[in-house]
C-alpha atoms as a PDB file:
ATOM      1  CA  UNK A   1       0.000   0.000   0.000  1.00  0.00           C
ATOM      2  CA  UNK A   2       1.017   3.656  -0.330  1.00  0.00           C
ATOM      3  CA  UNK A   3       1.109   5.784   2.652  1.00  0.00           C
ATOM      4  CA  UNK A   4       0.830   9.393   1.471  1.00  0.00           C
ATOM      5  CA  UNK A   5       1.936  11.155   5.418  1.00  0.00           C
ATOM      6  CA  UNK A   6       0.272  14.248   6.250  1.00  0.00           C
ATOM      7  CA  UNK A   7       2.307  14.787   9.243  1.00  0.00           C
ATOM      8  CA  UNK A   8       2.960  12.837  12.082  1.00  0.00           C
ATOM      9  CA  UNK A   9      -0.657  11.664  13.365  1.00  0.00           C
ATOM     10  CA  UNK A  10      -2.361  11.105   9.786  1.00  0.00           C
ATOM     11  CA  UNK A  11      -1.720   9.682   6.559  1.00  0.00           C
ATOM     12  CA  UNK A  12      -3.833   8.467   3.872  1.00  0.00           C
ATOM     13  CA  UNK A  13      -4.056   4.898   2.547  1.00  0.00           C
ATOM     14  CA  UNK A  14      -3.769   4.763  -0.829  1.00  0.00           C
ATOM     15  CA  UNK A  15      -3.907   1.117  -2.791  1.00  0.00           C
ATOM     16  CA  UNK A  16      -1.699   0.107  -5.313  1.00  0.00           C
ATOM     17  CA  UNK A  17      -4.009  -1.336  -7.982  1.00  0.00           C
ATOM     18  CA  UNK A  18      -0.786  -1.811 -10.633  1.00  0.00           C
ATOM     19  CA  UNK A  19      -0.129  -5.553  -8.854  1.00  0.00           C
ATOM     20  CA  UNK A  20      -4.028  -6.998  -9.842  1.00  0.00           C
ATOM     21  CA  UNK A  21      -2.826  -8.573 -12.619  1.00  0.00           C
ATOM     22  CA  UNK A  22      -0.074 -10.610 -11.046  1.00  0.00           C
ATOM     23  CA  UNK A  23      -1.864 -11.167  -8.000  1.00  0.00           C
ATOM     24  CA  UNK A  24      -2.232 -14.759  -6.286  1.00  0.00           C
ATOM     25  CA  UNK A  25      -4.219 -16.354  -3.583  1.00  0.00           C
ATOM     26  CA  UNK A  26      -4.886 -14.266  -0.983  1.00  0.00           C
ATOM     27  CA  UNK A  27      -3.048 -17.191   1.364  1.00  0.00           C
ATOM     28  CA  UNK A  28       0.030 -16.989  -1.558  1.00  0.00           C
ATOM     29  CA  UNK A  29       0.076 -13.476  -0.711  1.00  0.00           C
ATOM     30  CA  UNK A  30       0.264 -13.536   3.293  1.00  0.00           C
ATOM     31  CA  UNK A  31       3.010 -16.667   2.985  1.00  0.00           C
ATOM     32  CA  UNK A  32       4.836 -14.379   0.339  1.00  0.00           C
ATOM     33  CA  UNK A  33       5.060 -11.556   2.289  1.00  0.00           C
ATOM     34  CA  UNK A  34       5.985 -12.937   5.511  1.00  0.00           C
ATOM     35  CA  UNK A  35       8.692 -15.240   3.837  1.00  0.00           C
ATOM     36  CA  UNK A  36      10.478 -11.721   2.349  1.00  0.00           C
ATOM     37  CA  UNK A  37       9.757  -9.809   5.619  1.00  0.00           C
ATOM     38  CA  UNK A  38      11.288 -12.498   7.715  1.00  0.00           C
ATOM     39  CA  UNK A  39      14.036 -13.749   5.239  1.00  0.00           C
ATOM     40  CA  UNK A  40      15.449  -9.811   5.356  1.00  0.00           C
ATOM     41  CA  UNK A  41      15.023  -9.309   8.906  1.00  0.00           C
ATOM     42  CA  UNK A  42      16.026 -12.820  10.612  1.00  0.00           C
ATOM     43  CA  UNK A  43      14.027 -14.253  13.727  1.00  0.00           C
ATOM     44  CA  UNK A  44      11.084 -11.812  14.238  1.00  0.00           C
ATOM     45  CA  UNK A  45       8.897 -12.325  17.801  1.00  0.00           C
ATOM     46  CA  UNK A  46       5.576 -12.329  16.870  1.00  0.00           C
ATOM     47  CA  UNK A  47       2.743 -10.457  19.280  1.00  0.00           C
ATOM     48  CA  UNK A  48       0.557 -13.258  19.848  1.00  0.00           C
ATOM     49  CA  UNK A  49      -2.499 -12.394  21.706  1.00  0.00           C
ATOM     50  CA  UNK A  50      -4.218 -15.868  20.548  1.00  0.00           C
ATOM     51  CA  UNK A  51      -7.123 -14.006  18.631  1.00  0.00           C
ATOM     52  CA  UNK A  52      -7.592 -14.400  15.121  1.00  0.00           C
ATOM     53  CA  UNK A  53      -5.250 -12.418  13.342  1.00  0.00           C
ATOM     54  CA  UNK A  54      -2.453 -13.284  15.496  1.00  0.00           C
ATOM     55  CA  UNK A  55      -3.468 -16.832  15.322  1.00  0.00           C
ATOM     56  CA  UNK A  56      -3.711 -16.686  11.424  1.00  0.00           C
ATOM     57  CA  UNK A  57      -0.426 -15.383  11.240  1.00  0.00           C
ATOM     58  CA  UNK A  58       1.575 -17.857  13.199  1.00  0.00           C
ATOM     59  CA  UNK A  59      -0.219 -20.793  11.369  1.00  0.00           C
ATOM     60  CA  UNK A  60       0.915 -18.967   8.140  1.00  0.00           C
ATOM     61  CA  UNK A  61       4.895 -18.735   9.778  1.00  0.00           C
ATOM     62  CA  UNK A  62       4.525 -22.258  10.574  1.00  0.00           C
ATOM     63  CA  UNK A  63       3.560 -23.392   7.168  1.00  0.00           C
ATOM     64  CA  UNK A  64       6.892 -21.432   6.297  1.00  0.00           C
ATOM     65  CA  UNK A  65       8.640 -23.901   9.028  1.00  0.00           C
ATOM     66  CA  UNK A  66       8.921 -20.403  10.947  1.00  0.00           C
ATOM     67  CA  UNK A  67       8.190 -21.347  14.765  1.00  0.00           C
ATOM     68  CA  UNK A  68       8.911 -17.990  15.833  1.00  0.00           C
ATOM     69  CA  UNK A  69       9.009 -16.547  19.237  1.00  0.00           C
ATOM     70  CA  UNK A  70       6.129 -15.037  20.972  1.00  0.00           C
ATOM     71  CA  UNK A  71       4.982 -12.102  22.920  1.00  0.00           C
ATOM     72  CA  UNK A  72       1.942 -11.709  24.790  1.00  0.00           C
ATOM     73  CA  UNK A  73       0.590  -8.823  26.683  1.00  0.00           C
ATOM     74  CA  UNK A  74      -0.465  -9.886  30.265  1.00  0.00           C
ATOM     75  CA  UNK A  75      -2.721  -7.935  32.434  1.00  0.00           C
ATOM     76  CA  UNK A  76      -1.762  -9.662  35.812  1.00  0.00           C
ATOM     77  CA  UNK A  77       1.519 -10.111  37.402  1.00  0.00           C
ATOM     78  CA  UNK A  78       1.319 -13.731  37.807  1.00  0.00           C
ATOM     79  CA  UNK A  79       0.024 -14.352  33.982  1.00  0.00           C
ATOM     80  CA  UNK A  80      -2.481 -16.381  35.425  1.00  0.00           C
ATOM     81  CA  UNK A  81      -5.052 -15.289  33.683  1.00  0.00           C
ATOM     82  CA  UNK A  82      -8.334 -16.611  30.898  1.00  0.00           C
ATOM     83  CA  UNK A  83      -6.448 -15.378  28.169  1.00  0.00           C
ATOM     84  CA  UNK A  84      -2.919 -16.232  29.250  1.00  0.00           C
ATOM     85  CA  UNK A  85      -3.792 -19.550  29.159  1.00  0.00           C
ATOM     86  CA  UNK A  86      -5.511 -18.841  25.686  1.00  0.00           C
ATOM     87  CA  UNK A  87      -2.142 -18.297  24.537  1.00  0.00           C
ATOM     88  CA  UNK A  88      -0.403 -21.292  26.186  1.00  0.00           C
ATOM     89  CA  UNK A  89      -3.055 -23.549  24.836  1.00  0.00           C
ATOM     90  CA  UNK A  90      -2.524 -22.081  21.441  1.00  0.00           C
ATOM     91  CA  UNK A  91       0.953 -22.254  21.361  1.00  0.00           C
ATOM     92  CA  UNK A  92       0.893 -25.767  23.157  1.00  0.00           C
ATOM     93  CA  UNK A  93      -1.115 -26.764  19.883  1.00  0.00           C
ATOM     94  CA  UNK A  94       1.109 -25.394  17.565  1.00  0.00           C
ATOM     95  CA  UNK A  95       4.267 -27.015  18.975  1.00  0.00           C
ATOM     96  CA  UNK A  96       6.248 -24.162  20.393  1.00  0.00           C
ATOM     97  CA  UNK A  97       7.140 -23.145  23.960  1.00  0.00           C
ATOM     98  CA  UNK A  98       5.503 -21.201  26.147  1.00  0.00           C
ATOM     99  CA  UNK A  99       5.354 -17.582  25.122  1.00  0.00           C
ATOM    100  CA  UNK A 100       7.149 -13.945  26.820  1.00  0.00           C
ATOM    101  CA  UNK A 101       4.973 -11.915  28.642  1.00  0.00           C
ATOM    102  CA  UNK A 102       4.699  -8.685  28.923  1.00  0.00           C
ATOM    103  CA  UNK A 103       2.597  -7.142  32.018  1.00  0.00           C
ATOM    104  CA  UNK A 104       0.649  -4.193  31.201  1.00  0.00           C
ATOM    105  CA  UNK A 105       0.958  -2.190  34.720  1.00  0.00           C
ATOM    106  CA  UNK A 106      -1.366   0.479  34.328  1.00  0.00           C
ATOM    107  CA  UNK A 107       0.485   3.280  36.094  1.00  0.00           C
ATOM    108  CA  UNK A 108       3.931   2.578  33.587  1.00  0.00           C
ATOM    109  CA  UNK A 109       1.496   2.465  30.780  1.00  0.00           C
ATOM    110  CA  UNK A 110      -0.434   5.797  31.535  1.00  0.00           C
ATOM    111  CA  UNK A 111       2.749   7.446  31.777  1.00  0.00           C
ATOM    112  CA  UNK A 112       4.334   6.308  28.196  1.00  0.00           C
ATOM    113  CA  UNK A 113       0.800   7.823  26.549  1.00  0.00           C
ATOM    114  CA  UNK A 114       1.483  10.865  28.561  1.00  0.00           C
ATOM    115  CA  UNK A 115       4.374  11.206  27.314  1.00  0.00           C
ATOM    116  CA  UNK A 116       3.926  10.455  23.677  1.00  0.00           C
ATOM    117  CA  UNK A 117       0.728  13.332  23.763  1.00  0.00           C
ATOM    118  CA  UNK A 118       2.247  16.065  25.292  1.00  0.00           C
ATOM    119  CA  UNK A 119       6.201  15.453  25.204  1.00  0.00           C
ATOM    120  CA  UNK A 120       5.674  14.572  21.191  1.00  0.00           C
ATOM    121  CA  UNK A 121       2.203  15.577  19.930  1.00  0.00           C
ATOM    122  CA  UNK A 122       2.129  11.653  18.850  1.00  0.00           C
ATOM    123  CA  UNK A 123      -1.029  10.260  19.669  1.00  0.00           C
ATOM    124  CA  UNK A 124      -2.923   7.233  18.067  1.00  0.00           C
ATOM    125  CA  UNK A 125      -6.884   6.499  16.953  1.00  0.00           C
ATOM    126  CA  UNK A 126      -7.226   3.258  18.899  1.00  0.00           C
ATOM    127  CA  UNK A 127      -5.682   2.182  22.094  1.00  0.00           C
ATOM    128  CA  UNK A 128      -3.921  -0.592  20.079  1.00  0.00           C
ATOM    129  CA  UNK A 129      -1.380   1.819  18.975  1.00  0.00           C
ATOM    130  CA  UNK A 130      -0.678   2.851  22.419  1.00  0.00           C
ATOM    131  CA  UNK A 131      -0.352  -0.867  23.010  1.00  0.00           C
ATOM    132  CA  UNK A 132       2.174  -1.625  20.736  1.00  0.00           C
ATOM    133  CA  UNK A 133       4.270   1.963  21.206  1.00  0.00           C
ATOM    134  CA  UNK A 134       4.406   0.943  24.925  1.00  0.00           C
ATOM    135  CA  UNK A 135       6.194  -2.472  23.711  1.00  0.00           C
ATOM    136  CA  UNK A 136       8.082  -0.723  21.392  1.00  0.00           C
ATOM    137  CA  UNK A 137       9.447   0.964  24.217  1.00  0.00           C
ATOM    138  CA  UNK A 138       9.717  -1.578  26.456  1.00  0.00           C
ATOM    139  CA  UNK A 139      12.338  -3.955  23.831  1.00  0.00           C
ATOM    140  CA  UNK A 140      14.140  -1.012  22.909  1.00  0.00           C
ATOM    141  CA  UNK A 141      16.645  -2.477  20.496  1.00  0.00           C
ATOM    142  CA  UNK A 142      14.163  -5.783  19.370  1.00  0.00           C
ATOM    143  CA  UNK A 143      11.970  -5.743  15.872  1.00  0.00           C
ATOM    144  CA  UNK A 144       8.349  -6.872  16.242  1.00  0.00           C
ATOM    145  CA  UNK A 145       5.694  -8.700  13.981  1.00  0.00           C
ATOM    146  CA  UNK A 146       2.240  -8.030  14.411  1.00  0.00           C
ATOM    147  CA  UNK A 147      -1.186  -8.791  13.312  1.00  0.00           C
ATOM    148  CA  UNK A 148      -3.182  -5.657  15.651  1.00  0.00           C
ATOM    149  CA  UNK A 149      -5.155  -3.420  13.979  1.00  0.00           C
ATOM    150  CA  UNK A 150      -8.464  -4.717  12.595  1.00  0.00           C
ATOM    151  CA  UNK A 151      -7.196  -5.626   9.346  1.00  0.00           C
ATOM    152  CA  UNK A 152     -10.353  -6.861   7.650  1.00  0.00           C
ATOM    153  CA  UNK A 153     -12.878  -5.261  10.200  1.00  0.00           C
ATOM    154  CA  UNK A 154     -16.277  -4.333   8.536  1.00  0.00           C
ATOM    155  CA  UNK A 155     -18.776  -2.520   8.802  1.00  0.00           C
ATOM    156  CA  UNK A 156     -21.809  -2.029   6.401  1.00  0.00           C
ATOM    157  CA  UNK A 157     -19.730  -1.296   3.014  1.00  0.00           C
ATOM    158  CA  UNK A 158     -16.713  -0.113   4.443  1.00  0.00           C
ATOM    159  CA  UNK A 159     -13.570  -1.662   5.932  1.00  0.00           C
ATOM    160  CA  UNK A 160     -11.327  -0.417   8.595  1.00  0.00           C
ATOM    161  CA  UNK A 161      -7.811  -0.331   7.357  1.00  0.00           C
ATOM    162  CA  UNK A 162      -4.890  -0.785   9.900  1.00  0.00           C
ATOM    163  CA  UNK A 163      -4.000   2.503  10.366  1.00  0.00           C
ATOM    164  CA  UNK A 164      -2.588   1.410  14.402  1.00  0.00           C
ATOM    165  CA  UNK A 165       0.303   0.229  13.397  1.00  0.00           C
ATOM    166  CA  UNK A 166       1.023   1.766  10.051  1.00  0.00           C
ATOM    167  CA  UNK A 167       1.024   5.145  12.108  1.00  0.00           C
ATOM    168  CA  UNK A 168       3.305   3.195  15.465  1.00  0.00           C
ATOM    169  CA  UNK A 169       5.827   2.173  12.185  1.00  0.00           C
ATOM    170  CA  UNK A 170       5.485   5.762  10.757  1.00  0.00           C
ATOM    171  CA  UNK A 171       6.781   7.060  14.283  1.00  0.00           C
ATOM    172  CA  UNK A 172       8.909   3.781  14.647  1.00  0.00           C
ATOM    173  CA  UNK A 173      10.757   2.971  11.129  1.00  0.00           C
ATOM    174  CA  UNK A 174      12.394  -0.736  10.842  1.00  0.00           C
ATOM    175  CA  UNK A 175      10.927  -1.628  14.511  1.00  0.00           C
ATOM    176  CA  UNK A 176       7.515  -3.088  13.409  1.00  0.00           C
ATOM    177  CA  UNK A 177       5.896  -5.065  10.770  1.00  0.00           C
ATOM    178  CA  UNK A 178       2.565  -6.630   9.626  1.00  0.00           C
ATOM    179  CA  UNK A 179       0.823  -7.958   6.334  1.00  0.00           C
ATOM    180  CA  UNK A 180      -1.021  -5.427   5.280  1.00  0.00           C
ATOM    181  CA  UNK A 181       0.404  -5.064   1.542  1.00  0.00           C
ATOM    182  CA  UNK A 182      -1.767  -4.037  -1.489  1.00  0.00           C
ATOM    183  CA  UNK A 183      -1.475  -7.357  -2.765  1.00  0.00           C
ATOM    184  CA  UNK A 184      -2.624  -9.360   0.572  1.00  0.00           C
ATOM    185  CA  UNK A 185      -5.299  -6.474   0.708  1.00  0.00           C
ATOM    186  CA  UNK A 186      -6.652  -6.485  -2.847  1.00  0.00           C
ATOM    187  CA  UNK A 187      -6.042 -10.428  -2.917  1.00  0.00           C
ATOM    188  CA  UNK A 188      -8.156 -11.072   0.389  1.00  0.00           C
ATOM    189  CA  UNK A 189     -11.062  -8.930  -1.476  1.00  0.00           C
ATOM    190  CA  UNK A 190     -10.819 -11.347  -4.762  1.00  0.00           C
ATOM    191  CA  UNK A 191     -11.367 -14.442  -1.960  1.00  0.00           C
ATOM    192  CA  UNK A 192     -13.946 -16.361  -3.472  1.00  0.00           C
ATOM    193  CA  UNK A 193     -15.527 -16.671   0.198  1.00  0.00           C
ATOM    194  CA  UNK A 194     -15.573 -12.449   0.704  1.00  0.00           C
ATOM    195  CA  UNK A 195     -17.385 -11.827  -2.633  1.00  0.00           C
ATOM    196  CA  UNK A 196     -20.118 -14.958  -1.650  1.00  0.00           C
ATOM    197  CA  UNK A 197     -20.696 -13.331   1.956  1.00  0.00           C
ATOM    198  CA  UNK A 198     -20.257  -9.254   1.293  1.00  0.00           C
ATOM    199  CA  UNK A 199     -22.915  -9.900  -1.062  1.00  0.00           C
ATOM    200  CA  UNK A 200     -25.372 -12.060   0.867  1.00  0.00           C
ATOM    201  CA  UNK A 201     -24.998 -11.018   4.362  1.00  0.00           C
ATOM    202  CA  UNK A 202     -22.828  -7.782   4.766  1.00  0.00           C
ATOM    203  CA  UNK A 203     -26.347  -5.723   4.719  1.00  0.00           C
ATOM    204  CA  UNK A 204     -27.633  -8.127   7.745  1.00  0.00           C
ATOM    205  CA  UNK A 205     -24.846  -7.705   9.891  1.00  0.00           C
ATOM    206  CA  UNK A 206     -26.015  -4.964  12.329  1.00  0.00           C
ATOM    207  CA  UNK A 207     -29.274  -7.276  12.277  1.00  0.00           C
ATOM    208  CA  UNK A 208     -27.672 -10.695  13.455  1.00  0.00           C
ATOM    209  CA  UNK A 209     -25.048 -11.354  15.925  1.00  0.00           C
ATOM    210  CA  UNK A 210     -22.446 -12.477  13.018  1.00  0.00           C
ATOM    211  CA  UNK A 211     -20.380  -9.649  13.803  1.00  0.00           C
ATOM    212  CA  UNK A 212     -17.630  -7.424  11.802  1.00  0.00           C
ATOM    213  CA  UNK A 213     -15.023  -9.982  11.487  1.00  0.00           C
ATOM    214  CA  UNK A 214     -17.696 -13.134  10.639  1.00  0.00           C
ATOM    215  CA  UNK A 215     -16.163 -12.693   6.479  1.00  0.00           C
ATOM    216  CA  UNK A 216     -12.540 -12.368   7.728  1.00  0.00           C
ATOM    217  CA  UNK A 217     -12.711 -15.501  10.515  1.00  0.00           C
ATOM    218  CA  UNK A 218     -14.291 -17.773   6.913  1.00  0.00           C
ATOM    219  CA  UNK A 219     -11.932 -16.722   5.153  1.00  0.00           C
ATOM    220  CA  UNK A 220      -9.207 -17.326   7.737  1.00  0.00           C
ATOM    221  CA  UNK A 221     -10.520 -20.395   8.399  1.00  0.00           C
ATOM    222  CA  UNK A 222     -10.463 -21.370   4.691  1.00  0.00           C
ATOM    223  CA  UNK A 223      -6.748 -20.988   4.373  1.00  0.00           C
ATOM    224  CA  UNK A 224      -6.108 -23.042   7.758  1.00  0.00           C
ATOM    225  CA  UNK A 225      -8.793 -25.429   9.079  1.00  0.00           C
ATOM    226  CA  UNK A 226      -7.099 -26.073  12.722  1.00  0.00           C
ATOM    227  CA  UNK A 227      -7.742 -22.311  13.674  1.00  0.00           C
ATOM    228  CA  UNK A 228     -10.833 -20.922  15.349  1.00  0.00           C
ATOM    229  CA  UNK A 229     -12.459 -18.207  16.668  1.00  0.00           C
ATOM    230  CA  UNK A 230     -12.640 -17.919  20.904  1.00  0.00           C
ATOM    231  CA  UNK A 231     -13.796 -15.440  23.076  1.00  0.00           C
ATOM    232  CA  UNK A 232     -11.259 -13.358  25.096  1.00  0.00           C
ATOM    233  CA  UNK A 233     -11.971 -12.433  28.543  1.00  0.00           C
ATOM    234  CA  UNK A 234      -9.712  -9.080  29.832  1.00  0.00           C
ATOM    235  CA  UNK A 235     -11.373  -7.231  32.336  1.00  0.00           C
ATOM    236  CA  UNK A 236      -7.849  -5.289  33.247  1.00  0.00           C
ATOM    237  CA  UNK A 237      -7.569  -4.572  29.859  1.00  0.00           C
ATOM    238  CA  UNK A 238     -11.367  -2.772  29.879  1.00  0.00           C
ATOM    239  CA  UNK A 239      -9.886  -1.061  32.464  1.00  0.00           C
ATOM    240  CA  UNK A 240      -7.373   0.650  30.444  1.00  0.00           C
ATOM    241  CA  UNK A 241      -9.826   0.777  28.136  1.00  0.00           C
ATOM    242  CA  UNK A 242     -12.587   2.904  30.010  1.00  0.00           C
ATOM    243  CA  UNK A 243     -10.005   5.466  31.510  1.00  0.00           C
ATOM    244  CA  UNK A 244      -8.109   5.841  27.812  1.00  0.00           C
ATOM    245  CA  UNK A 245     -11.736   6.623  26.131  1.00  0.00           C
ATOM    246  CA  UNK A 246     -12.993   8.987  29.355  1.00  0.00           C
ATOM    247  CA  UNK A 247      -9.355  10.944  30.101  1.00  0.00           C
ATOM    248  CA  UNK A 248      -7.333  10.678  26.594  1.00  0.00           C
ATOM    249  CA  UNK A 249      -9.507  10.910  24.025  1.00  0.00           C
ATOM    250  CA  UNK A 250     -10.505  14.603  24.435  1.00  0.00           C
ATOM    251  CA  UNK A 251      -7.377  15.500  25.255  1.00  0.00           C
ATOM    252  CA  UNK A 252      -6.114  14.064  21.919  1.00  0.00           C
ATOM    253  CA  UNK A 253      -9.396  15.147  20.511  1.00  0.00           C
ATOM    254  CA  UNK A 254      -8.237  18.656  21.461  1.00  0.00           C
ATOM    255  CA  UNK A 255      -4.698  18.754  20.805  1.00  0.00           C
ATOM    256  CA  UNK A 256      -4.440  16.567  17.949  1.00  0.00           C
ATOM    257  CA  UNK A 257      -7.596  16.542  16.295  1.00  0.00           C
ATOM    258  CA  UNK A 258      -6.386  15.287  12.964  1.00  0.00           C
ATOM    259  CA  UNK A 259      -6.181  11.820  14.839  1.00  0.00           C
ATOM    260  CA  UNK A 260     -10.067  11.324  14.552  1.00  0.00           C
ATOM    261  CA  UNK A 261     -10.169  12.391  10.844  1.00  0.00           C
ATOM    262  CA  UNK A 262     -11.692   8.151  10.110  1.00  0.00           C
ATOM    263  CA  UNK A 263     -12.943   8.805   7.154  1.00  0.00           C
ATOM    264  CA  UNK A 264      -9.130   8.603   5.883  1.00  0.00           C
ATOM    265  CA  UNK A 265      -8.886   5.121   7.329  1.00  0.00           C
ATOM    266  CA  UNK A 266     -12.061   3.439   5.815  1.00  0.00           C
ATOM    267  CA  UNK A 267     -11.986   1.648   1.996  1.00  0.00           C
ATOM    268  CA  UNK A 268     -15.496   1.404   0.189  1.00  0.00           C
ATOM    269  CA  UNK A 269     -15.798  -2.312  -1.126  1.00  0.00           C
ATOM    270  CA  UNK A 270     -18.446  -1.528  -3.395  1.00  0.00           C
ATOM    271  CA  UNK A 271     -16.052   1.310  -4.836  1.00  0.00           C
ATOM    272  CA  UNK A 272     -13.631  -2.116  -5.141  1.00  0.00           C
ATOM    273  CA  UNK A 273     -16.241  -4.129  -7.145  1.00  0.00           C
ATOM    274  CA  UNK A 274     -17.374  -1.027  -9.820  1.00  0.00           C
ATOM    275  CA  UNK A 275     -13.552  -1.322 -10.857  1.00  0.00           C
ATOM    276  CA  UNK A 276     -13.785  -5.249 -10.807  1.00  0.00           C
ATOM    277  CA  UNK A 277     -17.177  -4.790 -12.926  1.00  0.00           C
ATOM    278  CA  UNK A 278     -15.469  -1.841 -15.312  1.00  0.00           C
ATOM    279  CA  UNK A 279     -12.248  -4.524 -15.507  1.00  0.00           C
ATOM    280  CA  UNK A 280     -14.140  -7.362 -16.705  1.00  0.00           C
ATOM    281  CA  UNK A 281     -16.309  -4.988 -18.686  1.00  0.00           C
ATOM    282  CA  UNK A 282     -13.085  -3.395 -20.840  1.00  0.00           C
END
């Protein structure tokens, strides 16, 4: 994808339709890019929170023979926690040791967004950012691979891109990487399971309990059938959450208002299938 920065807290996504012709599966396209990012850059850890995305990506570095290491973010001090053990289980079931933690103490991590809003006018959209600047911090000197940000996250006609950590690798060049690529991007919308579902049940999704990811766990789930969805439990990490969204936000709001400019960070699928349409058309 191209980036086009408008300073330091907003950029605009802008896709690189050139590659359409070359383009493979969208699973091709995740293995591919992993395989150059981690052939360049050695033995990445990968944050593993045991969701989806994570989860998708270390079955895609394992079909690499990757077993890479793994971080987790802990909200308790003894990592005894539902979604600690998520992870263990996960990585039990994949074959690899028992992951890093990280423990998220709230007063440490306060302090880092203080100091990244008023000591650099940096400030990011979702707490997720904050998240991964705070590890960033944390492994000074170690590169990370990560799968936050709502990749595929839709809503109605629109998906959120991952503007999180395209904006913590703006402020953070050669630290952080993911697989969001024009080609995995544009390849994941060609999925012969997204243009079945967008079409069928996208419209019904604020009606049902399906849910904004219910296209990208399919699809996931096509590519790999030993993953699956579970439900995280992290009532530390609501916490966090709550006090971010009532004593951040409208500071950022205030200061840095070109944070909350979303309509940057959202691409229009049907926009996607009137070029498909003109395409085939020509």
């Amino acid at each position: 994808m191209f980036h086009q920065i408008i300073n330091i807290n907003e950029y605009i996504i802008r896709i690189d339709y050139t590659v359409e012709k070359t383009l493979k599966t969208f699973k091709e396209e995740v293995l591919d890019q992993l395989y150059s990012t981690y052939k360049l850059n050695g033995d990445i850890p990968l944050l593993f929170s045991g969701g989806m995305d994570s989860t998708f990506l270390l079955r895609s570095l394992l079909e690499l023979g990757i077993k890479p290491r793994t971080l987790t973010m802990s909200f308790s001090k003894d990592h005894d926690t539902h979604d600690c053990n998520l992870v263990r289980e996960r990585c039990k079931q994949y074959g690899l040791g028992d992951p890093d933690f990280l423990y998220i103490e709230e007063d440490a991590f306060f302090e880092h967004v203080r100091h990244l809003i008023f000591d650099k006018s940096i400030a990011y959209p979702m707490l997720h950012g904050f998240y991964i600047s705070y590890i960033l911090n944390t492994y000074s000197n170690v590169k990370f691979f990560t799968g936050m940000g709502s990749e595929f996250k839709l809503f109605d006609n629109l998906i959120k891109m991952p503007v999180g950590p395209q904006l913590v690798k703006q402020n953070n060049p050669n630290r952080l990487y993911d697989f969001a690529t024009s080609r995995t991007f544009l390849s994941y919308l060609n999925h012969e399971q997204f243009d079945i579902d967008y079409k069928t049940i996208t419209n019904r999704l604020k009606e049902t309990n399906l849910g904004p990811f219910y296209i990208r766990n399919k699809i996931y789930t096509n590519c790999y059938k030993d993953i699956f969805s579970v439900e995280k439990q992290t009532p530390n990490d609501e916490y966090i959450c709550e006090v971010f969204h009532s004593r951040f936000v409208p500071i950022i709001k205030d200061l840095l208002p070109l944070t909350y400019l979303t309509t940057h960070y959202y691409y229009n699928i049907d926009d996607f299938f009137k070029r498909k349409k003109e395409r085939n058309v020509s």
